[in-house]
Protein backbone atom coordinates (compact mmCIF):
# COMPACT_ATOMS: atom_id res chain seq x y z
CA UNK A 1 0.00 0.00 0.00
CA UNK A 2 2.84 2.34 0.87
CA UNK A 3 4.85 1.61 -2.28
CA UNK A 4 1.46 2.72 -4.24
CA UNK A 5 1.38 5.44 -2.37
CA UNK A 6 4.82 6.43 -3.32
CA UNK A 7 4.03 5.85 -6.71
CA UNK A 8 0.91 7.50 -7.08
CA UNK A 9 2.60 10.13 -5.32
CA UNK A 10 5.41 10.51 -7.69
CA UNK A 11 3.64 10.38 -10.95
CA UNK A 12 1.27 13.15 -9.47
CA UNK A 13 4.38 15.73 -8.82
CA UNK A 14 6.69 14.52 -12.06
CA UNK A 15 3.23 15.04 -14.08
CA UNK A 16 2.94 18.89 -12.48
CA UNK A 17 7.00 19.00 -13.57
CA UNK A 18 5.42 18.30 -16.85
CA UNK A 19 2.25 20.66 -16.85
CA UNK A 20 3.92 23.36 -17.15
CA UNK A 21 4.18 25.46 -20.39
CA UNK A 22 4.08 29.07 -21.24
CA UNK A 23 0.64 30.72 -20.60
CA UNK A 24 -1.25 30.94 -23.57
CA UNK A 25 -1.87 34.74 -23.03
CA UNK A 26 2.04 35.38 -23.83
CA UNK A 27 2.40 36.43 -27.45
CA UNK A 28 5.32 38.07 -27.05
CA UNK A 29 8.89 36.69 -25.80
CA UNK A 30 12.58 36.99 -25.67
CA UNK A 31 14.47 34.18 -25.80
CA UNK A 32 18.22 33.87 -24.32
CA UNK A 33 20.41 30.96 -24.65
CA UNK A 34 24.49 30.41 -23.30
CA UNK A 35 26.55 27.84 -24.23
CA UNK A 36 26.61 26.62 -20.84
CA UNK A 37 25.94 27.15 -17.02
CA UNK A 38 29.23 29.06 -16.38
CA UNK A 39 29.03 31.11 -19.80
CA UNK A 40 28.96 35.05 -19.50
CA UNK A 41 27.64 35.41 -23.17
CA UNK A 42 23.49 34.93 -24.22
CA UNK A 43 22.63 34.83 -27.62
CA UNK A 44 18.85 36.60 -27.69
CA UNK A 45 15.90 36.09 -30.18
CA UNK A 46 12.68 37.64 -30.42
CA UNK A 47 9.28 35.77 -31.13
CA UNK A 48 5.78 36.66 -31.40
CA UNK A 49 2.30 34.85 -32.01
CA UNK A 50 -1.07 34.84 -32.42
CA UNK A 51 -3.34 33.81 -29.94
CA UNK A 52 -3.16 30.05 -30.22
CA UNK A 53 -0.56 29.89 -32.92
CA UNK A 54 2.80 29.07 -33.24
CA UNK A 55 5.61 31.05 -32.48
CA UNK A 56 7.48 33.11 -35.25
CA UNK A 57 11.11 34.52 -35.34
CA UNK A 58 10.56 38.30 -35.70
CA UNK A 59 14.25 38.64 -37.46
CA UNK A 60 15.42 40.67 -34.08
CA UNK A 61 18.79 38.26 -33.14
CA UNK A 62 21.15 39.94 -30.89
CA UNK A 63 23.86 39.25 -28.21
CA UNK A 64 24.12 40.21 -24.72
CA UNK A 65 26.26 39.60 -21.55
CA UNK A 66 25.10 37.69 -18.20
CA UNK A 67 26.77 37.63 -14.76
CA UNK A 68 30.56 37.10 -14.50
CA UNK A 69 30.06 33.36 -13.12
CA UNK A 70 27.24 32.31 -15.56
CA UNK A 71 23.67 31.57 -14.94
CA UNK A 72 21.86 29.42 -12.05
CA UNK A 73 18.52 28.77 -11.72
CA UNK A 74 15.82 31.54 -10.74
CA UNK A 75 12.30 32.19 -9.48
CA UNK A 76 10.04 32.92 -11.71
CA UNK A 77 7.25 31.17 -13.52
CA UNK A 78 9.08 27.88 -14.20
CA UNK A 79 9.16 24.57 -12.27
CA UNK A 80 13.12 24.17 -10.94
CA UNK A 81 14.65 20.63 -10.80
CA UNK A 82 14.43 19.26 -7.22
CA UNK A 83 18.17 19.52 -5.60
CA UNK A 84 18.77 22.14 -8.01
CA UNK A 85 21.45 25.05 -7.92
CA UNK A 86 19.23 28.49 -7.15
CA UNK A 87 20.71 32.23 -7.38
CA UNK A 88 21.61 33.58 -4.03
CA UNK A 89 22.41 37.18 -3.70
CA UNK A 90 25.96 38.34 -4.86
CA UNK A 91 26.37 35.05 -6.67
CA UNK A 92 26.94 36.74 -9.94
CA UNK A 93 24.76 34.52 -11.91
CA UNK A 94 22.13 35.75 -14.07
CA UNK A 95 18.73 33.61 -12.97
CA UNK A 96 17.28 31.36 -15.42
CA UNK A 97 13.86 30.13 -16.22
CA UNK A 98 11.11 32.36 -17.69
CA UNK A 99 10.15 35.32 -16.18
CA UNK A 100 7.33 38.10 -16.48
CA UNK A 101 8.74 41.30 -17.66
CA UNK A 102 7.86 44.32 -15.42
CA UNK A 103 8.46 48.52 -16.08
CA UNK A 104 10.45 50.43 -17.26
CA UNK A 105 13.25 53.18 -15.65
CA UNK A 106 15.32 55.58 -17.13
CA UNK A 107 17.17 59.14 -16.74
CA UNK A 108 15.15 60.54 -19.81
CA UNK A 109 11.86 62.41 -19.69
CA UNK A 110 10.45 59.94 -22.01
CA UNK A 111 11.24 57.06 -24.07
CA UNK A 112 9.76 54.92 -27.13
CA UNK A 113 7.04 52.49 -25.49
CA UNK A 114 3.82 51.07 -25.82
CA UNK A 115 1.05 53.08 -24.12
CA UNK A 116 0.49 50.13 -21.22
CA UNK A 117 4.35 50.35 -19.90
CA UNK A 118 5.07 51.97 -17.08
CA UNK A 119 7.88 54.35 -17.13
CA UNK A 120 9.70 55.55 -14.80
CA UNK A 121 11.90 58.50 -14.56
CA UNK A 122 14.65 58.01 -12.04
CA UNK A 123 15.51 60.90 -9.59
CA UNK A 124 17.75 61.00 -6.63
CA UNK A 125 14.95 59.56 -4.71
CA UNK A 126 14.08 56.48 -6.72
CA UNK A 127 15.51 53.48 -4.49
CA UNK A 128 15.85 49.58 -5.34
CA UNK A 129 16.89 47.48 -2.21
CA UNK A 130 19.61 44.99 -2.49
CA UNK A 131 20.36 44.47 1.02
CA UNK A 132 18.74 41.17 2.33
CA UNK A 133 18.11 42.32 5.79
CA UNK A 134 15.92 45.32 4.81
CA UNK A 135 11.72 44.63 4.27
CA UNK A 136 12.14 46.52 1.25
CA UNK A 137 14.32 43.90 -0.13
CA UNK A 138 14.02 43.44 -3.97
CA UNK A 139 11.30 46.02 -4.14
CA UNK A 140 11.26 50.16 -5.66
CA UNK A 141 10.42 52.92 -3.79
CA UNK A 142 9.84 57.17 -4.45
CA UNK A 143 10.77 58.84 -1.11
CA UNK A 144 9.58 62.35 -0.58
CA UNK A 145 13.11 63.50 0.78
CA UNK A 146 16.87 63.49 -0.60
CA UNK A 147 18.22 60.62 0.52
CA UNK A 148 19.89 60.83 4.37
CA UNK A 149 20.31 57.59 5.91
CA UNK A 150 23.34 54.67 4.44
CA UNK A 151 20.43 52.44 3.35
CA UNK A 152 18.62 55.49 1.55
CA UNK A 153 21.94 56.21 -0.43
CA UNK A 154 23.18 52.90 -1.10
CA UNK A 155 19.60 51.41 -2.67
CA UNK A 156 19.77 55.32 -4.80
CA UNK A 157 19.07 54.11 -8.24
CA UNK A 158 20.64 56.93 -10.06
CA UNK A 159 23.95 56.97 -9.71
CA UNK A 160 25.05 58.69 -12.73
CA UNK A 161 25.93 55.49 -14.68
CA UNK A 162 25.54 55.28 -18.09
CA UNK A 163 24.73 51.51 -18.13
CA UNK A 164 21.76 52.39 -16.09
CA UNK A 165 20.37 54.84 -17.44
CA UNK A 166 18.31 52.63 -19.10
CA UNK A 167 16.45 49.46 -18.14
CA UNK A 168 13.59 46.68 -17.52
CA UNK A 169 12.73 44.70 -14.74
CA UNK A 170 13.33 41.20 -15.26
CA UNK A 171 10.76 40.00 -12.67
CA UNK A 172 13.08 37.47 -10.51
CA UNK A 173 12.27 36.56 -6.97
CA UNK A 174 9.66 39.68 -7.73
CA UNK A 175 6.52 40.87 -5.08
CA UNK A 176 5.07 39.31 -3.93
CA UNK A 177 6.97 36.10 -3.45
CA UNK A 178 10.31 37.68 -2.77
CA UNK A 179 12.38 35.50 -0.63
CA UNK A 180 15.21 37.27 1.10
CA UNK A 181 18.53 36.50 -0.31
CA UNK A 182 17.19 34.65 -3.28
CA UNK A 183 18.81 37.46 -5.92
CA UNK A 184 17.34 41.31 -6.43
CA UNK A 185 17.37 43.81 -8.95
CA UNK A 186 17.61 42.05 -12.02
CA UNK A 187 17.08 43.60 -15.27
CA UNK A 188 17.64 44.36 -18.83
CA UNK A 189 20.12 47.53 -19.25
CA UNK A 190 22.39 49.14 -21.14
CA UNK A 191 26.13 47.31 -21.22
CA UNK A 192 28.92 48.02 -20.43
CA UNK A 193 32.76 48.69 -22.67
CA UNK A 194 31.00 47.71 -25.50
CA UNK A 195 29.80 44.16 -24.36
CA UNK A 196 32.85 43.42 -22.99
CA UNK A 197 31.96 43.57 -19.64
CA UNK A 198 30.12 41.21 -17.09
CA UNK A 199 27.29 42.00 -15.10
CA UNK A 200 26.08 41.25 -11.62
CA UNK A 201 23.19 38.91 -13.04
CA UNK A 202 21.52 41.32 -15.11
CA UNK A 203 21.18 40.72 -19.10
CA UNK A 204 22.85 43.87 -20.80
CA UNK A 205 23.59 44.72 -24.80
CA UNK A 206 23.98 47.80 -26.63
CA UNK A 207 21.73 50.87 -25.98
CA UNK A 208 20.85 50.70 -29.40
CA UNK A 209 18.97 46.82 -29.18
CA UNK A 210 17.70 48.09 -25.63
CA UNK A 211 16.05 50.69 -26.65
CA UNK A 212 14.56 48.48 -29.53
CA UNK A 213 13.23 46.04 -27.50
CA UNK A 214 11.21 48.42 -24.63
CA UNK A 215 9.83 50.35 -27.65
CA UNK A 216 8.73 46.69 -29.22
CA UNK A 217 7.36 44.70 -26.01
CA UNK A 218 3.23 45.43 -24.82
CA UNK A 219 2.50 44.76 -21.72
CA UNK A 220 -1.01 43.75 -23.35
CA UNK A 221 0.70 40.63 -24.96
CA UNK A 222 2.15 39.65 -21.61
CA UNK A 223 6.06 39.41 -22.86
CA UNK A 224 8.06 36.48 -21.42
CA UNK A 225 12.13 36.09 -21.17
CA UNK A 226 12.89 32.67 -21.33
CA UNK A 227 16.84 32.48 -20.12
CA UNK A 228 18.61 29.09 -20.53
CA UNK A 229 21.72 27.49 -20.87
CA UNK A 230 21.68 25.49 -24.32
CA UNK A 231 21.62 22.03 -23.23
CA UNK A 232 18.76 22.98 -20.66
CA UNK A 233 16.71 24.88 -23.58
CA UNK A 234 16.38 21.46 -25.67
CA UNK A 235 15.63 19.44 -23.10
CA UNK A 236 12.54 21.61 -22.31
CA UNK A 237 11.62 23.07 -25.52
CA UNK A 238 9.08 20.05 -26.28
CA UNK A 239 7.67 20.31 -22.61
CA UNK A 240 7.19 23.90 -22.12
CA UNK A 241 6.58 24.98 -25.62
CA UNK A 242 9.34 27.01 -26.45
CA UNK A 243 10.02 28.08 -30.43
């Protein structure tokens, strides 16, 4: 009786493992592959659909840069091996999986979007907290004073960088499910000495391509990034319909 248990028990979760495939409401999604777990470089794609159809290159192929050490898996919409590797903060992995996209920030006024992003323009008193210990960990916030106090200035989003002055929240560990230490403030952005620089565990290319992308994604069409090593992308194309 207990071995049927076990059975029954294991077919149920390995058949929710299964289950799982992009929601039908995404017609819109990004695709970024690396040649392996430890690789620093993403090769990116762009796909769209109709509603119910199958997915279609869009002819938007572009490269990128991911943490220093590689990728490791993330929280996001995805299922994650059991006794898998997951991003930890300051691990300098980018997270993979697939992932909701959220707003946008920049230092401009304005930028090229669709009508249903949210934009941001950052100020001296836009934060984004990185420090596990803090409630606001992983999460924005507009103060209504100049920054005063170490955590204020340290979680200051503008900080005159170039590389930042542009991005999109890649919706990791996001609200509400944010699990301290589990990676923050991940997202798309500008890169860095001409893509020859690592990140932290964002995904960065040239401001050119960003700017491309934010003015092509609609909220309305619920985009997806789908970040993968190679190996890992085959395995679960079939399973998860992926293009």
């Amino acid at each position: 009786m207990h071995r049927l248990l076990a059975i029954l028990l294991f077919l149920v979760l390995s058949g929710t493992a299964r289950a799982f495939e992009l929601p039908a409401q995404s017609t819109q999604l990004i695709v970024g592959t690396a040649a392996d777990w430890d690789s620093s470089n993403v090769k990116l794609r762009f796909f769209e659909r109709q509603p119910g159809g199958p997915w279609q290159a869009t002819g938007f192929n572009w490269t990128g840069r991911l943490g220093k050490n590689g990728l490791v898996w993330g929280r996001g919409l995805h299922p994650v091996p059991a006794g898998a590797k997951m991003k930890t903060e300051g691990d300098r992995r980018a997270p993979a999986g697939v992932f909701n996209l959220g707003g946008a920030w920049g230092y401009a006024p304005t930028i090229q979007k669709a009508p249903s992003l949210s934009y941001v323009q950052v100020t001296t008193r836009d934060l984004w907290f990185e420090d596990v210990n803090s409630p606001l960990y992983n999460q924005y916030l507009r103060i209504d004073h100049e920054p005063a106090t170490p955590e204020e200035k340290k979680a200051q989003m503008k900080q005159g960088d170039q590389a930042h002055s542009l991005k999109l929240f890649i919706a990791h560990n996001a609200y509400p499910n944010i699990q301290p230490g589990a990676g923050s403030s991940i997202f798309f952005h500008i890169w860095r000495n001409g893509g020859n620089a690592t990140t932290f565990g964002c995904t960065t290319m040239s401001e050119e391509n960003l700017k491309r992308l934010i003015a092509t994604i609609n909220p309305e069409r619920r985009p997806l990034y789908v970040l993968l090593p190679e190996a890992e992308y085959t395995r679960y194309r079939m399973a998860w319909k992926l293009p």
